[in-house]
Protein backbone atom coordinates (compact mmCIF):
# COMPACT_ATOMS: atom_id res chain seq x y z
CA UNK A 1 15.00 -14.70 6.49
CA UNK A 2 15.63 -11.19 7.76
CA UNK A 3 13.12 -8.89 8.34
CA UNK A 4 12.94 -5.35 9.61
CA UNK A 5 11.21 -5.33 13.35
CA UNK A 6 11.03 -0.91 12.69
CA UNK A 7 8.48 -1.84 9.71
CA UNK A 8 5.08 -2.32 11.87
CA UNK A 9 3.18 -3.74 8.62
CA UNK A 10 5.19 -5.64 6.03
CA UNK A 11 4.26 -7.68 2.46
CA UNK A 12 6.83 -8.93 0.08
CA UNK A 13 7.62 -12.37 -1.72
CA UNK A 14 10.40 -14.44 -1.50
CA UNK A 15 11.29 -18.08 -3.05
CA UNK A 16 11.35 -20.91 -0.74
CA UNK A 17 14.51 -22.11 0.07
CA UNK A 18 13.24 -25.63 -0.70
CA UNK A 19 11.17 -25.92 -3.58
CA UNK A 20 12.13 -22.17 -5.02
CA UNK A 21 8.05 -21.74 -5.45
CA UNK A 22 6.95 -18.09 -4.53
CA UNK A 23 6.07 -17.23 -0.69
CA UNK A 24 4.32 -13.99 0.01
CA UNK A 25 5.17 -12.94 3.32
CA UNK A 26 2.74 -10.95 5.72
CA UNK A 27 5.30 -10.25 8.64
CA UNK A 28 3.36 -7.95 11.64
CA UNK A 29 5.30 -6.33 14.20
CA UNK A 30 4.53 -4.45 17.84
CA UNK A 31 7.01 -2.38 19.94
CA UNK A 32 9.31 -4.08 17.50
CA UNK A 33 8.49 -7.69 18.39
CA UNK A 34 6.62 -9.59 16.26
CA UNK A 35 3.38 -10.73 17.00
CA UNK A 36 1.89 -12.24 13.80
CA UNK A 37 3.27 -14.24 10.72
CA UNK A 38 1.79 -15.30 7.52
CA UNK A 39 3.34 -17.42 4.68
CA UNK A 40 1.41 -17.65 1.23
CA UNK A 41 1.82 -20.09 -1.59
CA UNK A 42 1.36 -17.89 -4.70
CA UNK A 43 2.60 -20.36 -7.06
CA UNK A 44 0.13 -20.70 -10.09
């Protein structure tokens, strides 16, 4: 997974490389270096 350190505040969905279910992604960066991750099951 790539994500964009110049992005302070990111949300998007991907499918996990595992089960290919639906991951929304809360990625939260500082300075460029990130400081918080989240990882959400959407799958309904």
């Amino acid at each position: 997974m790539l994500l964009d350190p110049s992005i302070t505040y990111q949300v998007y969905v991907e499918d996990c490389e595992v089960c290919c279910n639906p991951i929304e992604i809360h990625p939260r960066f500082e300075e460029q270096v990130l400081i918080a991750f989240e990882a959400l099951n959407i799958e309904q």
